[in-house]
C-alpha atoms as a PDB file:
ATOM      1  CA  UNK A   1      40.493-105.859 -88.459  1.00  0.00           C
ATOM      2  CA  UNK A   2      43.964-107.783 -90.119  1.00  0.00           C
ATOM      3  CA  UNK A   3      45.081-108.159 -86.580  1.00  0.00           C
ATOM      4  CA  UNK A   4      41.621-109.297 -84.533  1.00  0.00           C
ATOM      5  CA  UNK A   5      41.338-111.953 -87.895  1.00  0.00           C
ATOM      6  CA  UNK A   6      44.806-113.242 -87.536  1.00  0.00           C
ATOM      7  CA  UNK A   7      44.729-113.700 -83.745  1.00  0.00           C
ATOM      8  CA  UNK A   8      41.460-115.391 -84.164  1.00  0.00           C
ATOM      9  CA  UNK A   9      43.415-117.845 -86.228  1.00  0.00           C
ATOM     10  CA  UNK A  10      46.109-118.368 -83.511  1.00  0.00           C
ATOM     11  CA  UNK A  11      43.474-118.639 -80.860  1.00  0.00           C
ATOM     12  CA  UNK A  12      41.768-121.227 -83.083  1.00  0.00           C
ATOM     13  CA  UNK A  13      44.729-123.434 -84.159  1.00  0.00           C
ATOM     14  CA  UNK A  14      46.254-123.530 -80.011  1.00  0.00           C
ATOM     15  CA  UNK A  15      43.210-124.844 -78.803  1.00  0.00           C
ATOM     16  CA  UNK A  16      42.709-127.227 -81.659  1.00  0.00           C
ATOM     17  CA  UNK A  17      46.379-128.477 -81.322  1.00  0.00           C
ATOM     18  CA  UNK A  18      45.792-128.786 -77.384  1.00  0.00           C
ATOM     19  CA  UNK A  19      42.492-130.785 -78.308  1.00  0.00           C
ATOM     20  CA  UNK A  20      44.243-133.219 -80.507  1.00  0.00           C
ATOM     21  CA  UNK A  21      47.047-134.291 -77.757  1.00  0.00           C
ATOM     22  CA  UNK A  22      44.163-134.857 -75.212  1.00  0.00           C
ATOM     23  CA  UNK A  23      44.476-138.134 -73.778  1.00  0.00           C
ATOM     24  CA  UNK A  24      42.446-141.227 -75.132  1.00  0.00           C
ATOM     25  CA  UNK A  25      41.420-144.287 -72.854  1.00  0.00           C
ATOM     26  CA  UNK A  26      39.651-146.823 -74.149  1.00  0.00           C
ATOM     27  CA  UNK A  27      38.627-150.158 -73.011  1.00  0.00           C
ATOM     28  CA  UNK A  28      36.808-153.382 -73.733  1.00  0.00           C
ATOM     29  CA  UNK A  29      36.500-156.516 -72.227  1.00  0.00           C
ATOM     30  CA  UNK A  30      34.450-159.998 -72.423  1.00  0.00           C
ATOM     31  CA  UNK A  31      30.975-159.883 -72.111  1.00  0.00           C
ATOM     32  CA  UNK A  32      30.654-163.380 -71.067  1.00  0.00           C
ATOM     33  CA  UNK A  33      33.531-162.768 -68.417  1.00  0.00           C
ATOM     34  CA  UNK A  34      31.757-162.728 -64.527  1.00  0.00           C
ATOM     35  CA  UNK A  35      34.003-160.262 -62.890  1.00  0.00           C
ATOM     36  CA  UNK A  36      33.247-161.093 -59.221  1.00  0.00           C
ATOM     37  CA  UNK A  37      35.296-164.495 -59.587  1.00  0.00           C
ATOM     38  CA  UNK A  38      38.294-162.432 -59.134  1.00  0.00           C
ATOM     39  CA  UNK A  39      39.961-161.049 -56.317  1.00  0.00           C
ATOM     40  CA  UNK A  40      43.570-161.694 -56.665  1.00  0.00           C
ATOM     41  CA  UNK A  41      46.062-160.981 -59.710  1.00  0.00           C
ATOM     42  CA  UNK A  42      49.147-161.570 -60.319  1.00  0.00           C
ATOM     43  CA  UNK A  43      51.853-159.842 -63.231  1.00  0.00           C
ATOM     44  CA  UNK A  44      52.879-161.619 -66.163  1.00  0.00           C
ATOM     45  CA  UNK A  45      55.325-159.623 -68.146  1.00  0.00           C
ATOM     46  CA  UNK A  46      55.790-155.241 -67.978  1.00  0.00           C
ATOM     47  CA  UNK A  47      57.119-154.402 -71.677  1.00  0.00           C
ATOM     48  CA  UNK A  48      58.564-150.838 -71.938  1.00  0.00           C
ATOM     49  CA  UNK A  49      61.589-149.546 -74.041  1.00  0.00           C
ATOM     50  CA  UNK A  50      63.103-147.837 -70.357  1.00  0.00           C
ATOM     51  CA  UNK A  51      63.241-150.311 -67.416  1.00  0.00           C
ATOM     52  CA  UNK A  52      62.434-147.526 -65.293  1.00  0.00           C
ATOM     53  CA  UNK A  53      58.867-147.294 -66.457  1.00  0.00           C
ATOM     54  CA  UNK A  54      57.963-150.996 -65.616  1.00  0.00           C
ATOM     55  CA  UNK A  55      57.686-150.495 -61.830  1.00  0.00           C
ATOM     56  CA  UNK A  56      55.556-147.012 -62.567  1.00  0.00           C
ATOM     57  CA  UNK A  57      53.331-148.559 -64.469  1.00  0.00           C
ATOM     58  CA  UNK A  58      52.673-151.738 -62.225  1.00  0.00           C
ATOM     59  CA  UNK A  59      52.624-149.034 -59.407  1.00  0.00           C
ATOM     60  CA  UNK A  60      49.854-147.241 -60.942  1.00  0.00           C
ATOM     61  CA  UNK A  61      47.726-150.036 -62.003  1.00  0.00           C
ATOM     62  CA  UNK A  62      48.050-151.613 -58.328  1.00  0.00           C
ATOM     63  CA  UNK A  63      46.321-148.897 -56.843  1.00  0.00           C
ATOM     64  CA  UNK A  64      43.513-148.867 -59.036  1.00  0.00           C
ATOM     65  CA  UNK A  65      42.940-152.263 -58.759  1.00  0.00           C
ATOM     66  CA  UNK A  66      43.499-152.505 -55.131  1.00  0.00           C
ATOM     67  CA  UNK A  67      41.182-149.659 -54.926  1.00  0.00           C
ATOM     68  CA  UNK A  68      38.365-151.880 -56.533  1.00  0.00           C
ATOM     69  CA  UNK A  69      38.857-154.714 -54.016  1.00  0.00           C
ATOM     70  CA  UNK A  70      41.317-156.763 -56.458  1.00  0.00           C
ATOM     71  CA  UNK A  71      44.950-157.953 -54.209  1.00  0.00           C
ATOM     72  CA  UNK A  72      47.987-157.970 -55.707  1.00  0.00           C
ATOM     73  CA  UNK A  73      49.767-161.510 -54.942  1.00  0.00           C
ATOM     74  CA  UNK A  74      53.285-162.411 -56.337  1.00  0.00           C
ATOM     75  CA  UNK A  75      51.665-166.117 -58.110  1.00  0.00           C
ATOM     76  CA  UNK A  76      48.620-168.117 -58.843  1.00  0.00           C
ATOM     77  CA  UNK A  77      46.257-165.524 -58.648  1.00  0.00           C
ATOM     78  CA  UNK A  78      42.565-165.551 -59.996  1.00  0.00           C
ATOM     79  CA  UNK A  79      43.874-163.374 -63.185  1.00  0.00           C
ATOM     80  CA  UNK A  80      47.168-162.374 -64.673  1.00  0.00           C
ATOM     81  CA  UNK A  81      47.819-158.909 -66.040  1.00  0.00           C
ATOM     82  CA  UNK A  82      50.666-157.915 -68.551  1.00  0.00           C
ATOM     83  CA  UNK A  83      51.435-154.455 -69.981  1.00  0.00           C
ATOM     84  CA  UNK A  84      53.062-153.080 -72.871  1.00  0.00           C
ATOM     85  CA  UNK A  85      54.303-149.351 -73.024  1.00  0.00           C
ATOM     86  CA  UNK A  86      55.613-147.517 -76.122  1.00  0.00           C
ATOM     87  CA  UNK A  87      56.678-144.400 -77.981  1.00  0.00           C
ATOM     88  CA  UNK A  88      56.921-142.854 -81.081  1.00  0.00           C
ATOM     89  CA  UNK A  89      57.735-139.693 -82.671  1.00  0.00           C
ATOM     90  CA  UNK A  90      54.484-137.787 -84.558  1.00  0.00           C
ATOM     91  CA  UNK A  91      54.584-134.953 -86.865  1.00  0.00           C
ATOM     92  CA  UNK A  92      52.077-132.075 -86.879  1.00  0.00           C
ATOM     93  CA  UNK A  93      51.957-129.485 -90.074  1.00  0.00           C
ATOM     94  CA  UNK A  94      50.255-125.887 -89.105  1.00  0.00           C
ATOM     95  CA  UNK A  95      49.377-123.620 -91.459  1.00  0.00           C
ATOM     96  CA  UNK A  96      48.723-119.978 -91.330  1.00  0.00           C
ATOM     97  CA  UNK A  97      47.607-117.635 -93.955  1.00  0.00           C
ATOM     98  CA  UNK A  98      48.037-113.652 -93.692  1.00  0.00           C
ATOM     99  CA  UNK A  99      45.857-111.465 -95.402  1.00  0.00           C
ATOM    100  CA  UNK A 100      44.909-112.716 -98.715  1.00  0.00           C
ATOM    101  CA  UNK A 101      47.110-115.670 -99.427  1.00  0.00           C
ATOM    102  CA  UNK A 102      47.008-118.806-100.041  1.00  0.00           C
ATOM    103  CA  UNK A 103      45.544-121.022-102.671  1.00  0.00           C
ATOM    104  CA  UNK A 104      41.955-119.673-102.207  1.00  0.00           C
ATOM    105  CA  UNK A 105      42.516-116.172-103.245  1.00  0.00           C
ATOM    106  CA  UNK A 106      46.041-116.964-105.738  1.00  0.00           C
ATOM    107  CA  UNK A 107      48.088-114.370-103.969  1.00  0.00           C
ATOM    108  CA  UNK A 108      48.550-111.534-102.029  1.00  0.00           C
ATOM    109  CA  UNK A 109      49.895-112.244 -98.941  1.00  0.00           C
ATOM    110  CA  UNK A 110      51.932-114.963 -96.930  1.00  0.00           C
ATOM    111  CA  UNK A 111      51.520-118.683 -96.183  1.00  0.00           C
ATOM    112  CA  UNK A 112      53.946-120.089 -93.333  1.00  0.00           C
ATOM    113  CA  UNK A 113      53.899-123.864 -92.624  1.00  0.00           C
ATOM    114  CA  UNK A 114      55.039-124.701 -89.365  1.00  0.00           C
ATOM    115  CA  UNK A 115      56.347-128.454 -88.190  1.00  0.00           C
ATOM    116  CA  UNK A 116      55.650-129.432 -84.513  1.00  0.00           C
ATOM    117  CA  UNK A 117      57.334-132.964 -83.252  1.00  0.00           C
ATOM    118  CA  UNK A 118      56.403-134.459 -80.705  1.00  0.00           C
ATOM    119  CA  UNK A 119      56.553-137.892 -78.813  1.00  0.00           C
ATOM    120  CA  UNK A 120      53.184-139.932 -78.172  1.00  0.00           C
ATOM    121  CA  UNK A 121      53.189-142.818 -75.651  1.00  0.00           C
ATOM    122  CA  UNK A 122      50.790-145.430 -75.535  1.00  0.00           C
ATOM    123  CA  UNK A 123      49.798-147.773 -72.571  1.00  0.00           C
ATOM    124  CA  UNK A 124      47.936-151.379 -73.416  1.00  0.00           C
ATOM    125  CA  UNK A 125      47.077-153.562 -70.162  1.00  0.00           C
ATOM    126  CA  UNK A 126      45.790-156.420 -70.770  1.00  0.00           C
ATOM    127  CA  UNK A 127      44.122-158.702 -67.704  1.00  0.00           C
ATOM    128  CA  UNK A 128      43.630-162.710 -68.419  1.00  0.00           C
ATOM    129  CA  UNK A 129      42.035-165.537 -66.585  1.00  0.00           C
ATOM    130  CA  UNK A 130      44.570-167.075 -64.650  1.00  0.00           C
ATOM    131  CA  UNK A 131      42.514-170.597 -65.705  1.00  0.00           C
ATOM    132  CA  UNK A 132      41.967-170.739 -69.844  1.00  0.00           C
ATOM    133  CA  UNK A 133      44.446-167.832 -70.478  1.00  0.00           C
ATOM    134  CA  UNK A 134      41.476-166.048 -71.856  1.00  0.00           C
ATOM    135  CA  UNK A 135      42.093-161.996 -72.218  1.00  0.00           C
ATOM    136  CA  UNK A 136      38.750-160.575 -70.453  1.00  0.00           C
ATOM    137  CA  UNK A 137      39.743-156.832 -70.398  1.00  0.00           C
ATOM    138  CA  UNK A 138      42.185-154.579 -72.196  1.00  0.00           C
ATOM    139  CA  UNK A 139      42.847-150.886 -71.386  1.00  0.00           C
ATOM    140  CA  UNK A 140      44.611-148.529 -74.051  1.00  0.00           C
ATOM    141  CA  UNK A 141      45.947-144.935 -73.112  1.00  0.00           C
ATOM    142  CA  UNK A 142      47.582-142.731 -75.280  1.00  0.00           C
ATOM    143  CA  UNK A 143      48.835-139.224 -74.730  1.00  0.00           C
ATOM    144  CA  UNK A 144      51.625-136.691 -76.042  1.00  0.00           C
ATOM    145  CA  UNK A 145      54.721-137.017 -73.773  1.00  0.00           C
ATOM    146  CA  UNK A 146      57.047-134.767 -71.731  1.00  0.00           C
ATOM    147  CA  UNK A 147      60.200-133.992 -71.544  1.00  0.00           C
ATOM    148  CA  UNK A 148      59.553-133.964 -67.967  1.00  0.00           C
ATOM    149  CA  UNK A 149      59.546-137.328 -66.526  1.00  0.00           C
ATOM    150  CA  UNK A 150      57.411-136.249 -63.674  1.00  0.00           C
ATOM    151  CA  UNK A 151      54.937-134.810 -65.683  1.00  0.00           C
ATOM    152  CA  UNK A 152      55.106-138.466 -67.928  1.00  0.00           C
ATOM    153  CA  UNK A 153      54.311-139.859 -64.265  1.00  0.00           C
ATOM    154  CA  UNK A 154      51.448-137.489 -63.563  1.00  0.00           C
ATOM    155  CA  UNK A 155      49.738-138.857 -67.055  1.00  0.00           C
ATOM    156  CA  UNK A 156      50.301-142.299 -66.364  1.00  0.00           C
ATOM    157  CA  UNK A 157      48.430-141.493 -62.958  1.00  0.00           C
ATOM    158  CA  UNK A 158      45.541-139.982 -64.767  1.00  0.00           C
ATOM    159  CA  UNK A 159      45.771-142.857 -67.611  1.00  0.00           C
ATOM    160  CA  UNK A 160      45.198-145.429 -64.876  1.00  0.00           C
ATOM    161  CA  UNK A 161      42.588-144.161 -63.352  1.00  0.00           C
ATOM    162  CA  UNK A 162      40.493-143.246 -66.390  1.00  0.00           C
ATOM    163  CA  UNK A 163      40.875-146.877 -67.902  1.00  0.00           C
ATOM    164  CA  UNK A 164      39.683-148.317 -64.486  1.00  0.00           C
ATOM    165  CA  UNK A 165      36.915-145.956 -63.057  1.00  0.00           C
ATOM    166  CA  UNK A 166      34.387-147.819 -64.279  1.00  0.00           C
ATOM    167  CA  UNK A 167      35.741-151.674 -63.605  1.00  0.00           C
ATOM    168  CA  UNK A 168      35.275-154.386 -62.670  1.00  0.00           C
ATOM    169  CA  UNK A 169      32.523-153.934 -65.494  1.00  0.00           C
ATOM    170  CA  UNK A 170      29.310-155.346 -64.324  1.00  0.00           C
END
């Protein structure tokens, strides 16, 4: 019974902890904006803290876009996009009680905290009206990062296409 309750536990906490690093896209844009005016776009500035992730990232967002009818052109097109990628370190405290410990029951038993690090990158693209400078959509991903660069990749695949599957919005 000891053993089914604690591997409950476990079972419960992994699939929690793999629930929390899902990766969150969210997006928002001008309502007053008419989408269908643009066709072409061109890049402003890439921000990321590694120069290697600049061309990913335009690479990913081009082929959504281009995918959606928009054409990539080097100036003066109908909108400019920029991008800013970052990283930062998070911190993630597990607890686990065995038996009867713990502050509910004063005693009996063990308590073992656990730390977990790990890195979380963010994604912001922002698109603006090549015209009044006006920001009309912004995209935010964020997602718990690899130590595997391809793997980094793969999310920043996925990342892309969530924030544009459902643009331009109508």
């Amino acid at each position: 019974m000891k053993l089914a309750r604690v591997g409950f536990l476990i079972a419960v906490t992994i699939a929690f902890g793999f629930a929390t690093l899902a990766q969150e896209v969210h997006t928002d844009y001008d309502k007053k904006a008419t989408f269908e005016k643009y066709r072409t776009y061109s890049w402003g500035r890439v921000q990321t803290s590694n120069p290697l992730w600049q061309s990913r990232i335009e690479d990913a967002v081009d082929r959504q876009l281009k995918a959606r009818g928009w054409e990539r052109v080097e100036n003066g097109g109908d909108a400019v996009l920029a991008a800013v990628g970052a990283t930062h370190n998070e911190r993630e405290y597990r607890t686990f009680y065995d038996g009867m410990g713990g502050w509910r029951w004063h005693g009996f038993g063990t308590t073992t905290t656990t730390v977990e690090n790990y890195r979380v990158g963010t994604l912001i693209v922002d698109i603006y009206d090549a015209g009044d400078k006006g920001l009309i959509f912004r995209g935010t991903a964020t997602d718990t990062l690899s130590d595997k660069p391809e793997h980094n990749e793969k999310k920043l695949d996925e990342a892309a296409e969530k924030m544009f599957k459902k643009f331009p919005p109508k």
